[in-house]
C-alpha atoms as a PDB file:
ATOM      1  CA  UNK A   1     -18.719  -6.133 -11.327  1.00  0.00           C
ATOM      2  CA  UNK A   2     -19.870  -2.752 -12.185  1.00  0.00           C
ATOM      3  CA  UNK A   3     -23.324  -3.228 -10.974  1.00  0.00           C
ATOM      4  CA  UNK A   4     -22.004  -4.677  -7.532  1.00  0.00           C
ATOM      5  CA  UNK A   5     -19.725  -1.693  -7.141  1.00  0.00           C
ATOM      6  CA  UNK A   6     -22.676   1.191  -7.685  1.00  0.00           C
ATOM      7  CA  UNK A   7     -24.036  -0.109  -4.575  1.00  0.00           C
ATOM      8  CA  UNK A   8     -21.286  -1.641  -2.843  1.00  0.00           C
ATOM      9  CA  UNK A   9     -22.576  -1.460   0.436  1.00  0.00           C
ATOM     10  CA  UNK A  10     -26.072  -2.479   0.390  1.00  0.00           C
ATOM     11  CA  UNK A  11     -24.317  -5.508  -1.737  1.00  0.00           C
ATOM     12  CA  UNK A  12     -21.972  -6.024   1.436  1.00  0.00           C
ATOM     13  CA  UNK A  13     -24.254  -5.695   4.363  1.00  0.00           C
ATOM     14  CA  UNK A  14     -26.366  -8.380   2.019  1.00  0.00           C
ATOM     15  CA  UNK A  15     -24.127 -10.771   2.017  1.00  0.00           C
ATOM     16  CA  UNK A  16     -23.474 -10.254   5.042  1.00  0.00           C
ATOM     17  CA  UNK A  17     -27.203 -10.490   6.638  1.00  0.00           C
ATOM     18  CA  UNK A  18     -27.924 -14.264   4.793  1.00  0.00           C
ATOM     19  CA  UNK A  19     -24.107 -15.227   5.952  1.00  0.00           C
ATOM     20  CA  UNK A  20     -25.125 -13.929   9.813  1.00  0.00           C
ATOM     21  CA  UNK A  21     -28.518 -16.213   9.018  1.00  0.00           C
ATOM     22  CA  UNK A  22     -27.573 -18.624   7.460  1.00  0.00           C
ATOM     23  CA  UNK A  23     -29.204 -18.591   4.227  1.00  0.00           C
ATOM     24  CA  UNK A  24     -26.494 -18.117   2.118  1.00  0.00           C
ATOM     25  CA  UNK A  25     -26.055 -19.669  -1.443  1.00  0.00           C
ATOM     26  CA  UNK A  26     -23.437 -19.683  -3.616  1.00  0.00           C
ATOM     27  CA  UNK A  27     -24.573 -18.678  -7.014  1.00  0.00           C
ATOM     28  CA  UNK A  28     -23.475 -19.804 -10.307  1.00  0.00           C
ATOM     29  CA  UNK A  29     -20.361 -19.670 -12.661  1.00  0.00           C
ATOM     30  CA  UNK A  30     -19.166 -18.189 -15.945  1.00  0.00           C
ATOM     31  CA  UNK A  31     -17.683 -20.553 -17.970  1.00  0.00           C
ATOM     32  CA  UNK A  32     -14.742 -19.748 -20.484  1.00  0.00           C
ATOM     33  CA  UNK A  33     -11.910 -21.023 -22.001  1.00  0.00           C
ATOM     34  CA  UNK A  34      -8.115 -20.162 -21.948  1.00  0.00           C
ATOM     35  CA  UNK A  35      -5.198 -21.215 -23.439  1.00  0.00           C
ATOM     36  CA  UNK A  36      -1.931 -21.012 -21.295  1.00  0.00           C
ATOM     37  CA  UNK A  37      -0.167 -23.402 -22.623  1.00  0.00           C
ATOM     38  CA  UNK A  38      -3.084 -26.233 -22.995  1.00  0.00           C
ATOM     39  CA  UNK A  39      -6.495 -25.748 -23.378  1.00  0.00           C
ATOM     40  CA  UNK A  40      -7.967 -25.228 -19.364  1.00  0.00           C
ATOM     41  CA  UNK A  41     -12.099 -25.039 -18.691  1.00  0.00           C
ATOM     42  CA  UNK A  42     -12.165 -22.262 -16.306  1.00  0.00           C
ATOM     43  CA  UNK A  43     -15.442 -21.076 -14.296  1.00  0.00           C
ATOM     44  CA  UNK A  44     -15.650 -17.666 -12.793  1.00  0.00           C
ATOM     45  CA  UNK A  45     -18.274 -17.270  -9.866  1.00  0.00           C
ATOM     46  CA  UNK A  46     -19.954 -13.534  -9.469  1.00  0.00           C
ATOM     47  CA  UNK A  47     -18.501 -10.861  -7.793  1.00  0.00           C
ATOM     48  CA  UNK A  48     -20.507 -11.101  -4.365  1.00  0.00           C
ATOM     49  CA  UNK A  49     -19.383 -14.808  -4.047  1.00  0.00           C
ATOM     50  CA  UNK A  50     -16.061 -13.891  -4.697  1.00  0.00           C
ATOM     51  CA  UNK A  51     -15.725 -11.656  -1.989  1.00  0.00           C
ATOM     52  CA  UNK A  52     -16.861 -14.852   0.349  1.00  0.00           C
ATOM     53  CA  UNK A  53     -13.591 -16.702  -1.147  1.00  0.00           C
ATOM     54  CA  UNK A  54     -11.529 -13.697  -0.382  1.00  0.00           C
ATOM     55  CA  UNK A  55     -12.766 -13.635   3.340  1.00  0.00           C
ATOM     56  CA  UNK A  56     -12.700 -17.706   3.499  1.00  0.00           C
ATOM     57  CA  UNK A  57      -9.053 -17.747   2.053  1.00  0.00           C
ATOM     58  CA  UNK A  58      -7.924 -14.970   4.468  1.00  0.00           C
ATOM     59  CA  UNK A  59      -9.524 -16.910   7.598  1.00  0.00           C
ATOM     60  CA  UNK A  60      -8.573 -19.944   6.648  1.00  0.00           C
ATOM     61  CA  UNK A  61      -5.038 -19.512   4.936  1.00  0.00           C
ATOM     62  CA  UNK A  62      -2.818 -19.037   8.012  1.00  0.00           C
ATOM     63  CA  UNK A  63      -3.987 -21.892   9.745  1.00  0.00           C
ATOM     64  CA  UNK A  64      -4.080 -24.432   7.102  1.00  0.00           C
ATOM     65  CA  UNK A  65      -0.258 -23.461   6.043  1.00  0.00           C
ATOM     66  CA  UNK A  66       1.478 -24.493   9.086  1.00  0.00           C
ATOM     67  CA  UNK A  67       0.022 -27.877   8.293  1.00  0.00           C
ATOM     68  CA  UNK A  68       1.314 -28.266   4.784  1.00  0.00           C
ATOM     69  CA  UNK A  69       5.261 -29.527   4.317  1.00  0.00           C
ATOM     70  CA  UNK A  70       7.666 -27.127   3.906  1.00  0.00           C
ATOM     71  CA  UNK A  71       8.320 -28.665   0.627  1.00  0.00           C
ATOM     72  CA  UNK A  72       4.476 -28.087  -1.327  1.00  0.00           C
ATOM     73  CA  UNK A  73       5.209 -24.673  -3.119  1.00  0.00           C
ATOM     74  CA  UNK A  74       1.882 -24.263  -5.201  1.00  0.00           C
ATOM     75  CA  UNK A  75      -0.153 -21.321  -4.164  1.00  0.00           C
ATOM     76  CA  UNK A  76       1.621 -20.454  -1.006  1.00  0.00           C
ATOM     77  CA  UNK A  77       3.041 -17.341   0.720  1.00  0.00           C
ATOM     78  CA  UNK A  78       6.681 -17.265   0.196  1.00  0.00           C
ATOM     79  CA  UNK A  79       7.040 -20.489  -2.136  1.00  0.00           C
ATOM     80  CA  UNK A  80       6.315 -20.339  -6.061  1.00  0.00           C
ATOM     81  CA  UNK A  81       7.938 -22.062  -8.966  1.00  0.00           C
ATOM     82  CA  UNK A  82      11.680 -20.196  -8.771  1.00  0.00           C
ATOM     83  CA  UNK A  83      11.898 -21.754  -5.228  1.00  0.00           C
ATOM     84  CA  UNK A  84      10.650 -25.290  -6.001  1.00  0.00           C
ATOM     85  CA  UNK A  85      13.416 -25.115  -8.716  1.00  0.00           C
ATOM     86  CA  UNK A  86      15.346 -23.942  -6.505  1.00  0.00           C
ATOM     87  CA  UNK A  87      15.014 -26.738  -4.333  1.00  0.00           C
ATOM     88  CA  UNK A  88      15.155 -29.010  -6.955  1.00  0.00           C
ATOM     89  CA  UNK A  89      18.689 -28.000  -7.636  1.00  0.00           C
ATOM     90  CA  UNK A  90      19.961 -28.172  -3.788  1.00  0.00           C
ATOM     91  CA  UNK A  91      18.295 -31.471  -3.467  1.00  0.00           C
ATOM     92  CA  UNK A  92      20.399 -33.126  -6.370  1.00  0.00           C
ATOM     93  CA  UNK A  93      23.615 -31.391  -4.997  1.00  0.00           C
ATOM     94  CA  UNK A  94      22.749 -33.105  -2.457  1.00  0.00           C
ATOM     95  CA  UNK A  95      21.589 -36.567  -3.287  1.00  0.00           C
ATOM     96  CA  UNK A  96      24.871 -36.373  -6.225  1.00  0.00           C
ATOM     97  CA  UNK A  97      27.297 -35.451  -3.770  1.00  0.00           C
ATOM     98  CA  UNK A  98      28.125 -32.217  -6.067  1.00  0.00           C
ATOM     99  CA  UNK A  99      28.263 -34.341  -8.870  1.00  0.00           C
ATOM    100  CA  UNK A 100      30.012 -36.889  -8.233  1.00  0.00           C
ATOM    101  CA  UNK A 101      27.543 -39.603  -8.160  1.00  0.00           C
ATOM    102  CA  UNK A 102      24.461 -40.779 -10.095  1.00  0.00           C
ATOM    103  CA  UNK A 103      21.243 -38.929  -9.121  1.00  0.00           C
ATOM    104  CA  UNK A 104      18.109 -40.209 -10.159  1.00  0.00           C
ATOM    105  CA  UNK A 105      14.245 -38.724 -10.247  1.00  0.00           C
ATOM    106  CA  UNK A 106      10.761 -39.656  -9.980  1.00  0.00           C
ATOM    107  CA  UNK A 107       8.523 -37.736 -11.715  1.00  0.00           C
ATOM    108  CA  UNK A 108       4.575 -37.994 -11.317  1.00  0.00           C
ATOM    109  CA  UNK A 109       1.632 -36.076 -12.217  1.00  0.00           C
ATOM    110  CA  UNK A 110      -1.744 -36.775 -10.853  1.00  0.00           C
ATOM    111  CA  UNK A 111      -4.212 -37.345 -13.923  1.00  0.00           C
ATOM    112  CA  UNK A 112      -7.300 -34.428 -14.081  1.00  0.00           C
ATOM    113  CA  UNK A 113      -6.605 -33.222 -10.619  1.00  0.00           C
ATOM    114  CA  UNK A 114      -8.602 -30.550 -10.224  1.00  0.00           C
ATOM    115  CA  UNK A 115     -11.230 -32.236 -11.930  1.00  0.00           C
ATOM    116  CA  UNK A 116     -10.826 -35.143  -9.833  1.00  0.00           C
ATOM    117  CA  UNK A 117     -11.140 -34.041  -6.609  1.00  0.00           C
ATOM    118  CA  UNK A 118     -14.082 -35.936  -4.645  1.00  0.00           C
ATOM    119  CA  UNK A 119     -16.397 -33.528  -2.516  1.00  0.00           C
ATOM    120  CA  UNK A 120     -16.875 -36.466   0.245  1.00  0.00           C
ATOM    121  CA  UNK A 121     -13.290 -36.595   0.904  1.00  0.00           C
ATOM    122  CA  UNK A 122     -12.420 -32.898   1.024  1.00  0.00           C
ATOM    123  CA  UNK A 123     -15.288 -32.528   3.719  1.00  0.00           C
ATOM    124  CA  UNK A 124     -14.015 -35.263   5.908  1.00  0.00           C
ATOM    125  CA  UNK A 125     -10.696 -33.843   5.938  1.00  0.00           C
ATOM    126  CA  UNK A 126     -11.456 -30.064   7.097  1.00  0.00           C
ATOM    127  CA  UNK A 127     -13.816 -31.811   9.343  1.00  0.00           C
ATOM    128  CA  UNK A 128     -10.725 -32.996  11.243  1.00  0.00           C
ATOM    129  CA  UNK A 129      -9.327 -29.469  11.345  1.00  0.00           C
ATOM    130  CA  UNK A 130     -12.786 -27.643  11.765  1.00  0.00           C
ATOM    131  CA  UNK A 131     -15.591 -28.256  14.785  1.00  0.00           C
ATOM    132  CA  UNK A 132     -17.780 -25.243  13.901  1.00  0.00           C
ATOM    133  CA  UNK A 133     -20.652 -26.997  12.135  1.00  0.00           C
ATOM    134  CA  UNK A 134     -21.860 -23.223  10.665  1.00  0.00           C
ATOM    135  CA  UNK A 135     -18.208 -23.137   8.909  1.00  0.00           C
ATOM    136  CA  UNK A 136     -18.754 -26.647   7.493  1.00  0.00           C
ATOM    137  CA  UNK A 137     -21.812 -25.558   6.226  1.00  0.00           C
ATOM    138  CA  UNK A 138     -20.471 -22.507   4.615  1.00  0.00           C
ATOM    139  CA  UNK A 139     -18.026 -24.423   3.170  1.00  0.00           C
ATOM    140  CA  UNK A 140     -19.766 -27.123   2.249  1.00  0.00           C
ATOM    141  CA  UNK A 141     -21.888 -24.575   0.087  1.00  0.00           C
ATOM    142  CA  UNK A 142     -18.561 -23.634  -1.373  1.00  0.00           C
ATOM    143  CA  UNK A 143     -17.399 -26.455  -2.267  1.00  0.00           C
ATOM    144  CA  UNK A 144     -20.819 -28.435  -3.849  1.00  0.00           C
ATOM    145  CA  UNK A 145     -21.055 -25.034  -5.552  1.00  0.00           C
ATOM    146  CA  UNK A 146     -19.473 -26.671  -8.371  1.00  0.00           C
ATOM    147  CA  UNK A 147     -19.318 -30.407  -9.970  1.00  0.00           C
ATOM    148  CA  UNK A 148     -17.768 -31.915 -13.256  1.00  0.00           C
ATOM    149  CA  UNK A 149     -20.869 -34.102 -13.981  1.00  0.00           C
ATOM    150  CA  UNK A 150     -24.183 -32.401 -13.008  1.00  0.00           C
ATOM    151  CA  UNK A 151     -24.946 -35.946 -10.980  1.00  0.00           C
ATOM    152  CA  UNK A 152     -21.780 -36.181  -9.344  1.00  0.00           C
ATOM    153  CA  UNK A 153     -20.392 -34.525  -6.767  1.00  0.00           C
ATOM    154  CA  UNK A 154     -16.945 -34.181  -8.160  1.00  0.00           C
ATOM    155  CA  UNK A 155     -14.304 -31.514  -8.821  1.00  0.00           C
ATOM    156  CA  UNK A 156     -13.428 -27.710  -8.327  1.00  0.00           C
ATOM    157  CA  UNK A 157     -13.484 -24.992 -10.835  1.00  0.00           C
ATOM    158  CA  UNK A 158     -10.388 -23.776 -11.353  1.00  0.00           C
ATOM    159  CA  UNK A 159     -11.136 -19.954 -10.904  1.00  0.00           C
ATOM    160  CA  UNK A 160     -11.753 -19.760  -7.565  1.00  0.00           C
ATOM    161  CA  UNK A 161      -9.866 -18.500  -5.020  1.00  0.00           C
ATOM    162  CA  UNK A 162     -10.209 -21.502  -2.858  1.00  0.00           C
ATOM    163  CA  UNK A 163      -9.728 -23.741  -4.805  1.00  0.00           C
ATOM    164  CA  UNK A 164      -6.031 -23.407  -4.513  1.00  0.00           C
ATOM    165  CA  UNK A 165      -6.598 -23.604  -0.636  1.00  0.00           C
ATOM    166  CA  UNK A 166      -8.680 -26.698  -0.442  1.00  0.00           C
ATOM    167  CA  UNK A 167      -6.372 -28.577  -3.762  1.00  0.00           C
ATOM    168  CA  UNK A 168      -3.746 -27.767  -0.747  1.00  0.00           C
ATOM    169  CA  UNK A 169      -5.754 -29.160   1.469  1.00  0.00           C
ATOM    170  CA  UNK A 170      -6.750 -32.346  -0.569  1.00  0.00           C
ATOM    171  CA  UNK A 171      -2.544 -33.189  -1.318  1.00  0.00           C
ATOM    172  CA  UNK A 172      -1.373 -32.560   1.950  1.00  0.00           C
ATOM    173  CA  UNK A 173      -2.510 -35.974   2.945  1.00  0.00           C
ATOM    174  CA  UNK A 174       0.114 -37.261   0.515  1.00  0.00           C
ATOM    175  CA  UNK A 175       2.681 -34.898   0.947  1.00  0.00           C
ATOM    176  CA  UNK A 176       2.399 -36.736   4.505  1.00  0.00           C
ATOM    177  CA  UNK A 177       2.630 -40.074   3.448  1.00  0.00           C
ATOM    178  CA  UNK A 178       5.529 -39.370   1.412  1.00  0.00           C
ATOM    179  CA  UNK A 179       7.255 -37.451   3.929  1.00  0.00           C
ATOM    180  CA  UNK A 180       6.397 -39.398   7.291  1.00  0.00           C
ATOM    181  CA  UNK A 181       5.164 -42.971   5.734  1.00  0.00           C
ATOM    182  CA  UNK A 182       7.867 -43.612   2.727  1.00  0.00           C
ATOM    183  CA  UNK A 183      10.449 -41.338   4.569  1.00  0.00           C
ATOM    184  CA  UNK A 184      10.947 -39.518   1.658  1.00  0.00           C
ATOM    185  CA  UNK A 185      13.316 -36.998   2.364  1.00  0.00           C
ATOM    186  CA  UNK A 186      14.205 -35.249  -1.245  1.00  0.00           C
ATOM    187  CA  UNK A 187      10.356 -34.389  -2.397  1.00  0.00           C
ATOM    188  CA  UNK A 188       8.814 -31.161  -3.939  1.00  0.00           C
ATOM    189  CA  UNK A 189       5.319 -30.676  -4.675  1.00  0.00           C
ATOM    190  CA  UNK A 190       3.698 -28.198  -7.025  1.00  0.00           C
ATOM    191  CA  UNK A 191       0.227 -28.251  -7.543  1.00  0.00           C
ATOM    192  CA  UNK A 192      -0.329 -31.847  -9.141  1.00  0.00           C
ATOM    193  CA  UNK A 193       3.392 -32.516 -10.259  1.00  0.00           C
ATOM    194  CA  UNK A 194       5.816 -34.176  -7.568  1.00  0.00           C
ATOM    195  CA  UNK A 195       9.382 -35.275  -7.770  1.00  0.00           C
ATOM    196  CA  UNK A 196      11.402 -37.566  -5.492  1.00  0.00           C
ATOM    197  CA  UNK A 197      14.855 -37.824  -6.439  1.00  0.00           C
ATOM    198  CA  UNK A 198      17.135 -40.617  -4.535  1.00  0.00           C
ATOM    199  CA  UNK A 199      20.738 -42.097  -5.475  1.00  0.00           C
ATOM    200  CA  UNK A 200      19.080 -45.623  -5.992  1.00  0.00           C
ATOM    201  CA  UNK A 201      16.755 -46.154  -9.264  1.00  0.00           C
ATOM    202  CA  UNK A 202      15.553 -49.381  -7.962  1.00  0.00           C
ATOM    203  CA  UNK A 203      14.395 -47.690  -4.621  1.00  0.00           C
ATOM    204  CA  UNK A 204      11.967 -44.814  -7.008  1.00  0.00           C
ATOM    205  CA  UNK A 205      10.937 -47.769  -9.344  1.00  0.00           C
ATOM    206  CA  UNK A 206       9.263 -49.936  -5.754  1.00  0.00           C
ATOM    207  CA  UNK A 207       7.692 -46.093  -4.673  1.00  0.00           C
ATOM    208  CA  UNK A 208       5.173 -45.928  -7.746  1.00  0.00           C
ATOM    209  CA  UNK A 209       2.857 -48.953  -6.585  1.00  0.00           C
ATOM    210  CA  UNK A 210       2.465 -47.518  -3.196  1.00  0.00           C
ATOM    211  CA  UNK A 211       2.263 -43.891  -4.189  1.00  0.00           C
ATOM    212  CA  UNK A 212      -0.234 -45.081  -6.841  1.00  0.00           C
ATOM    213  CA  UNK A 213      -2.389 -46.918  -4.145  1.00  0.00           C
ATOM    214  CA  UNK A 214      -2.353 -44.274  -1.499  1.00  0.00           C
ATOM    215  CA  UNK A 215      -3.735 -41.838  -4.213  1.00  0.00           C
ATOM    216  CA  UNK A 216      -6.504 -44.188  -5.089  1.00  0.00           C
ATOM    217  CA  UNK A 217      -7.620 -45.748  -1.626  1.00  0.00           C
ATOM    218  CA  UNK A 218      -7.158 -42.523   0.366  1.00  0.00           C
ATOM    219  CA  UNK A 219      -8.103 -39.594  -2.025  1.00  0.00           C
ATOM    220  CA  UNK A 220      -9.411 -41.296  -5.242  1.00  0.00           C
ATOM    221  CA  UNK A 221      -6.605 -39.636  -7.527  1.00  0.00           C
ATOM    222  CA  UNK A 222      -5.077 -41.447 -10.547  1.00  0.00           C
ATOM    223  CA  UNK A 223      -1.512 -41.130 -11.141  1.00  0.00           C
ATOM    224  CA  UNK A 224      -1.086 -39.928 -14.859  1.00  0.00           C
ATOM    225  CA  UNK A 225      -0.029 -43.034 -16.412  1.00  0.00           C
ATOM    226  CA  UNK A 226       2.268 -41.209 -19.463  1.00  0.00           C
ATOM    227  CA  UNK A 227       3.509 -38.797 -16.997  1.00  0.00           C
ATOM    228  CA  UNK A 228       5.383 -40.924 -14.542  1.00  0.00           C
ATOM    229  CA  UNK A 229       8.790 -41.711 -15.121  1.00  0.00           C
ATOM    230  CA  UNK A 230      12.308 -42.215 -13.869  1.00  0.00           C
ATOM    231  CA  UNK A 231      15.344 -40.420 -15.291  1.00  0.00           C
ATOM    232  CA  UNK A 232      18.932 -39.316 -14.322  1.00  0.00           C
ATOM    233  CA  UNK A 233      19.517 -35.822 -13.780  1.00  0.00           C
ATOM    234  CA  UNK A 234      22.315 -35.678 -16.138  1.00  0.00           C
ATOM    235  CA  UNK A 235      20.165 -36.275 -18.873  1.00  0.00           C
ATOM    236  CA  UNK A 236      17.527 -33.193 -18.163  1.00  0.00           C
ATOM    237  CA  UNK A 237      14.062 -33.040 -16.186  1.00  0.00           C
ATOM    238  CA  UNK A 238      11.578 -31.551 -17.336  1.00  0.00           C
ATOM    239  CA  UNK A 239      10.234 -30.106 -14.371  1.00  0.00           C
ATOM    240  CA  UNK A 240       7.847 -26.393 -13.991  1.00  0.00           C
ATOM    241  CA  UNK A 241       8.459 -25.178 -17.780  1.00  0.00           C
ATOM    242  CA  UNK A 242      12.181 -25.993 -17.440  1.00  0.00           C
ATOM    243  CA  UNK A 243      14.585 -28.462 -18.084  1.00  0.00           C
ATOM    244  CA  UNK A 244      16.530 -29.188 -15.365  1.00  0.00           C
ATOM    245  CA  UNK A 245      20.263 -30.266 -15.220  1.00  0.00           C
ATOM    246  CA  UNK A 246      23.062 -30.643 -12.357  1.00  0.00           C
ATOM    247  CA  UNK A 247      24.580 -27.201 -13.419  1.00  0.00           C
ATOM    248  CA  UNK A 248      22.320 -25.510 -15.156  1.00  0.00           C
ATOM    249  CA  UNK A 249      18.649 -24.884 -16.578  1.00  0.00           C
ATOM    250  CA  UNK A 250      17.203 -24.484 -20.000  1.00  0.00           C
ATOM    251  CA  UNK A 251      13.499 -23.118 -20.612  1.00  0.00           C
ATOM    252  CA  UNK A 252      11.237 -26.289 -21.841  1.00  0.00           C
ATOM    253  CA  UNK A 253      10.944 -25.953 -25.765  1.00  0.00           C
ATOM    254  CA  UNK A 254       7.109 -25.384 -25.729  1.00  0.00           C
ATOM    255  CA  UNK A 255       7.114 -22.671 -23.303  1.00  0.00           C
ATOM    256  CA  UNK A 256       9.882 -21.028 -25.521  1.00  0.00           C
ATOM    257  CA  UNK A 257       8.054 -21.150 -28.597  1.00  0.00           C
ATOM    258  CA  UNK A 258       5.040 -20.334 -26.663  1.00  0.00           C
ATOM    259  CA  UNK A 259       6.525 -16.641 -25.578  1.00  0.00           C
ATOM    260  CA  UNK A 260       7.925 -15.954 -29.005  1.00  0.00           C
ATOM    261  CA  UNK A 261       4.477 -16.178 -30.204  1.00  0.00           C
ATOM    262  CA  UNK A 262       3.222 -13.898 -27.341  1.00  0.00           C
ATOM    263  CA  UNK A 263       5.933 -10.900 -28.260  1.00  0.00           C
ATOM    264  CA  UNK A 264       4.836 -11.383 -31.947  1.00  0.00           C
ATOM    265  CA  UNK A 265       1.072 -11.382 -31.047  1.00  0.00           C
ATOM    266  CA  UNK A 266       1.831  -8.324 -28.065  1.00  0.00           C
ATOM    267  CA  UNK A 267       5.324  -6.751 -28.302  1.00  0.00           C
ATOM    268  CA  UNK A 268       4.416  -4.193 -25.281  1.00  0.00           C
ATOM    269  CA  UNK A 269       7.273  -3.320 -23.261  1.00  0.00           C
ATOM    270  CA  UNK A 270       4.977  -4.766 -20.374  1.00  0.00           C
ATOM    271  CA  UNK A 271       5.731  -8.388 -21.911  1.00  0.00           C
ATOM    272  CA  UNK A 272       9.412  -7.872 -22.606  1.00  0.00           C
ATOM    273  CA  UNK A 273       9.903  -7.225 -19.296  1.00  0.00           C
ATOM    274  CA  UNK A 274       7.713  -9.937 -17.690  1.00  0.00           C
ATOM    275  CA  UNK A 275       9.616 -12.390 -20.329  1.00  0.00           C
ATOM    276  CA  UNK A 276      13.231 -11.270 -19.759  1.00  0.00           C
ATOM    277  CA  UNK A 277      12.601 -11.984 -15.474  1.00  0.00           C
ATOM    278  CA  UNK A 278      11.205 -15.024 -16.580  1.00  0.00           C
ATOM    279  CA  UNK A 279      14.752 -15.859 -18.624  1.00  0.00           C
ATOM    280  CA  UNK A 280      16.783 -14.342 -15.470  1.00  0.00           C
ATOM    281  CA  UNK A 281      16.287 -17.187 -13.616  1.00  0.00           C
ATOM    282  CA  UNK A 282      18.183 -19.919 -16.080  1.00  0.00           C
ATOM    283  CA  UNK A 283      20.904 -19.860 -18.195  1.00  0.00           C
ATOM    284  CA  UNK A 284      19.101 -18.307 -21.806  1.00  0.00           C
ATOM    285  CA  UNK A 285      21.394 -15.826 -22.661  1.00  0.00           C
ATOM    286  CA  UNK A 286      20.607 -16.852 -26.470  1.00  0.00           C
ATOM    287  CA  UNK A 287      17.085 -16.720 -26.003  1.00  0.00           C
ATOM    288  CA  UNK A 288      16.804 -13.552 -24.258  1.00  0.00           C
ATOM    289  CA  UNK A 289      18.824 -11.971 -27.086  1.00  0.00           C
ATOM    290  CA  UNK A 290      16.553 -13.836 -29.416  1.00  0.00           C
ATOM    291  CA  UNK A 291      13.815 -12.336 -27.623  1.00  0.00           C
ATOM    292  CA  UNK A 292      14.830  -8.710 -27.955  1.00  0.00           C
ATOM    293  CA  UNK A 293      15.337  -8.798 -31.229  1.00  0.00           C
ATOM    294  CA  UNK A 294      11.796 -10.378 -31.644  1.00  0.00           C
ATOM    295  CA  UNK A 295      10.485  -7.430 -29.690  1.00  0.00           C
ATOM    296  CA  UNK A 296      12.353  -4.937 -31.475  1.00  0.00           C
ATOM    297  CA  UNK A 297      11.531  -6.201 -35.028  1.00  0.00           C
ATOM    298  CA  UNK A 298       7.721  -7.332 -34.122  1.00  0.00           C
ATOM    299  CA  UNK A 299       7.260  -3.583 -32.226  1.00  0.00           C
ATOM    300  CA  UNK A 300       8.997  -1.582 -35.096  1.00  0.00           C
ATOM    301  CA  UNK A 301       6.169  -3.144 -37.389  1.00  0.00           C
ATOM    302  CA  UNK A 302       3.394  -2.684 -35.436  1.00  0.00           C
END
């Protein structure tokens, strides 16, 4: 980063020259580890190909949203997890009739989906969206930048900038078919987790087969086999790091425990703060006075 910055724009006008030329290549990756909650495989590209996702994102971004369904929150302008929960909760109002009836839920995860995520396919969709055979190409470069196997052509590293974009991209085909196939009308997407919630149990239990199949014949995604299930609101969802109930929301137990071991590990006023919005969005009132008393016993020790 440093060494990019001392000559910033020789480095630009660079990368600029073999983008104008088209001899461009996207370099390699820095591999790491982090931890946040499970164990993730993240690969960082150099700074000078970074910039290129910055300027790819930025062109491509506005465009691509107005094709995505207003309900896909992941890595969007305006969306995020407080609105898909959000959502969530106006959906079952609306499905239980305020209550007053029996409101069931699909929940489905798609198994290693970043991982997963077949180079071939991605192509032929921005193909149908892109005629410039130079952008293609530039993305294309992109995109084979990376692979899971070394003899596959298979997957996107999770630290790139677009590879929230094109994951978007990638799903948007089945947000579709959900929404204009199945007529699915009560369905949030976030990044690989879905929900569809209905009145009918029966009605989510005949959706997995053809949600399964669509993922498989049209995009070559698994459905996570001990991640699918069907549940009543009443009794909780565990849904984006909370558990989810007509009237309220709790905080899922593992990302509790999680950010008491943060504010023992790092009780910075920084974190309190961050941690007490978190808690403002569901009903904790006993966990965020848990938490300060964490902070101020873990901060007078320190």
């Amino acid at each position: 980063m440093r060494n990019f910055e001392l000559a910033l724009m020789d480095n630009i006008l660079s990368l600029h020259t073999d983008l104008a030329s088209g001899r461009y290549k996207h370099g390699g990756y820095e591999s790491f580890f982090i931890n946040d909650p499970k164990r993730r495989h993240v690969h960082k590209a150099n700074v000078r190909d970074r910039l290129l996702h910055h300027a790819v994102y930025r062109l491509l971004y506005p465009f691509f949203d107005r094709t995505f369904v207003a309900d896909s929150y992941s890595c969007r302008l305006d969306k995020g997890v407080h609105k898909a929960i959000n959502r969530f909760r106006s959906f079952a109002n609306k499905v239980g009739k305020n209550d007053t009836r029996t409101c069931w839920v699909l929940k489905g995860d798609i198994r290693k989906f970043f991982a997963s995520i077949y180079h071939s396919v991605l192509k032929n969709i921005l193909a149908e969206y892109i005629s410039d055979e130079k952008i293609l190409a530039l993305l294309s470069n992109v995109i084979d930048s990376y692979k899971t196997e070394p003899d596959t052509a298979v997957g996107l590293p999770l630290g790139n900038l677009t590879s929230q974009l094109f994951s978007n991209i990638y799903l948007n085909r089945f947000d579709q078919f959900v929404k204009h196939r199945l007529k699915e009308k009560y369905f949030i997407r976030y990044a690989d987790d879905f929900v569809i919630l209905s009145e009918n149990k029966i009605d989510l239990q005949k959706l997995i087969k053809p949600l399964a199949d669509f993922l498989n014949s049209e995009l070559r995604l698994v459905l996570h086999p001990d991640k699918i299930f069907i549940k009543t609101i009443g009794s909780g969802v565990d849904f984006l790091g909370w558990n989810l109930f007509p009237e309220y929301r709790t905080l899922r137990q593992t990302t509790e425990k999680r950010m008491f071991g943060k504010i023992k590990e790092n009780p910075s006023p920084l974190s309190l703060k961050s941690y007490l919005g978190l808690l403002s969005h569901g009903n904790t009132y006993k966990t965020r006075q848990k938490l300060l008393n964490d902070y101020w016993l873990w901060s007078e020790i320190y």
